[in-house]
C-alpha atoms as a PDB file:
ATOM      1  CA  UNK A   1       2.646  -1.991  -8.654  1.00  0.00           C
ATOM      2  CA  UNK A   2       1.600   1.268 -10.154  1.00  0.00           C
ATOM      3  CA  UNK A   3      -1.363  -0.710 -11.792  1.00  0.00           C
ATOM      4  CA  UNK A   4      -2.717  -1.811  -8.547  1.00  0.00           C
ATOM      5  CA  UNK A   5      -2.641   1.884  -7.582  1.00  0.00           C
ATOM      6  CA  UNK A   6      -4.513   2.970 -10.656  1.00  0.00           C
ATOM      7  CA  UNK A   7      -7.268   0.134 -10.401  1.00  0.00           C
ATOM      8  CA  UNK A   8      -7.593   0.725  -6.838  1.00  0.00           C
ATOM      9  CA  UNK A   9      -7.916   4.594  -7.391  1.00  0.00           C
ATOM     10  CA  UNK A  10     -10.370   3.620 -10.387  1.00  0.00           C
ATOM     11  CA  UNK A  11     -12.231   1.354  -8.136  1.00  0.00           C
ATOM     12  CA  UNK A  12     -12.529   3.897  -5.295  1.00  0.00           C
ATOM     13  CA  UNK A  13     -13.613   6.174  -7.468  1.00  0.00           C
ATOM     14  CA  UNK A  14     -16.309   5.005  -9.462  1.00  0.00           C
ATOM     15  CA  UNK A  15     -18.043   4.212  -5.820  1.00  0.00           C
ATOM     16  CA  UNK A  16     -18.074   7.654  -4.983  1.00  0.00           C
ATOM     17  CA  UNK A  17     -21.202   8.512  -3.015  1.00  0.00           C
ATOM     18  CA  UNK A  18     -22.251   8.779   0.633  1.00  0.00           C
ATOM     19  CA  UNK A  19     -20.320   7.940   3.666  1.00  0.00           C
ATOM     20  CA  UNK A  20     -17.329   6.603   0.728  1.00  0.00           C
ATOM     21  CA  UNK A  21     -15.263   9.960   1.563  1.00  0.00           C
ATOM     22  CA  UNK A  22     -12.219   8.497   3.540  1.00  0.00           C
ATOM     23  CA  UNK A  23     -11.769   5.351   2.145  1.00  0.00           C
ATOM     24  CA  UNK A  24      -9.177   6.136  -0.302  1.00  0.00           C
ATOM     25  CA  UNK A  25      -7.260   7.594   2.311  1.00  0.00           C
ATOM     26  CA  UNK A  26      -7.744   4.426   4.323  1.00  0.00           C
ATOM     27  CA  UNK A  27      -7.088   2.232   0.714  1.00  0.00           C
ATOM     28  CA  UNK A  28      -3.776   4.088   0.660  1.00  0.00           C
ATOM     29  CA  UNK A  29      -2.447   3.706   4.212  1.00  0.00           C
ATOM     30  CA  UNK A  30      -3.506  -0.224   4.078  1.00  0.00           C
ATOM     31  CA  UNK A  31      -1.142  -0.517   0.886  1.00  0.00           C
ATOM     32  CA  UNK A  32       1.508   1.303   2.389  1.00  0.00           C
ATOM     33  CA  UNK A  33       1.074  -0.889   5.405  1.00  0.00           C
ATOM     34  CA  UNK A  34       1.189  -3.677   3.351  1.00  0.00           C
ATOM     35  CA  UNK A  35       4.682  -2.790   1.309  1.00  0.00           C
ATOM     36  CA  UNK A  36       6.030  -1.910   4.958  1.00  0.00           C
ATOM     37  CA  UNK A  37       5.924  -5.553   6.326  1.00  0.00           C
ATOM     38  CA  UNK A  38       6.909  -6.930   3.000  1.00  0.00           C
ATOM     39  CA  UNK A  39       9.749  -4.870   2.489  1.00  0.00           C
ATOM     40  CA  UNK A  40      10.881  -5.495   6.386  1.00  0.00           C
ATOM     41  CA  UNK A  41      12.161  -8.687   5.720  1.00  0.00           C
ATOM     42  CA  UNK A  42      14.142  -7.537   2.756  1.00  0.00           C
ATOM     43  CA  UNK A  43      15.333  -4.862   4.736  1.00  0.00           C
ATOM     44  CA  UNK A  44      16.270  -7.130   7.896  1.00  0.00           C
ATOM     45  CA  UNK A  45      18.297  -9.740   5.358  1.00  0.00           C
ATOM     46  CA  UNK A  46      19.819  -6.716   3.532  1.00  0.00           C
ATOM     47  CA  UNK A  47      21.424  -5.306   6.775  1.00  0.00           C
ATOM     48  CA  UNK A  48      22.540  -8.742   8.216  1.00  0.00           C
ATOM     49  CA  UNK A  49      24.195  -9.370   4.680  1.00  0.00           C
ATOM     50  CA  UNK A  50      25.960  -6.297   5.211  1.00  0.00           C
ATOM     51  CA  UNK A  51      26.948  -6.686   8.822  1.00  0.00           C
ATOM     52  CA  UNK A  52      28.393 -10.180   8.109  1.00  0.00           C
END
């Protein structure tokens, strides 16, 4: 996981020029997006394993 971070930062950074400003902000927000609605379902089967 950490490795996708570091690529992605590498990648973001080596394209560094013009209108490329907010994008790793953007980058960032998509990933945590992304671990958000995979970790939901986790989440949802953890808490009905612990109400039943």
């Amino acid at each position: 996981m950490t490795s996708f971070f570091a690529v992605n930062a590498a990648m973001s950074h080596s394209t560094h020029r013009g209108p490329v400003v907010p994008r790793p902000r953007y980058t960032l927000g998509a990933a945590l997006l992304l671990a958000l609605v995979l970790a939901l379902p986790f989440g949802i089967l953890a808490l009905v394993q612990l109400v039943v």
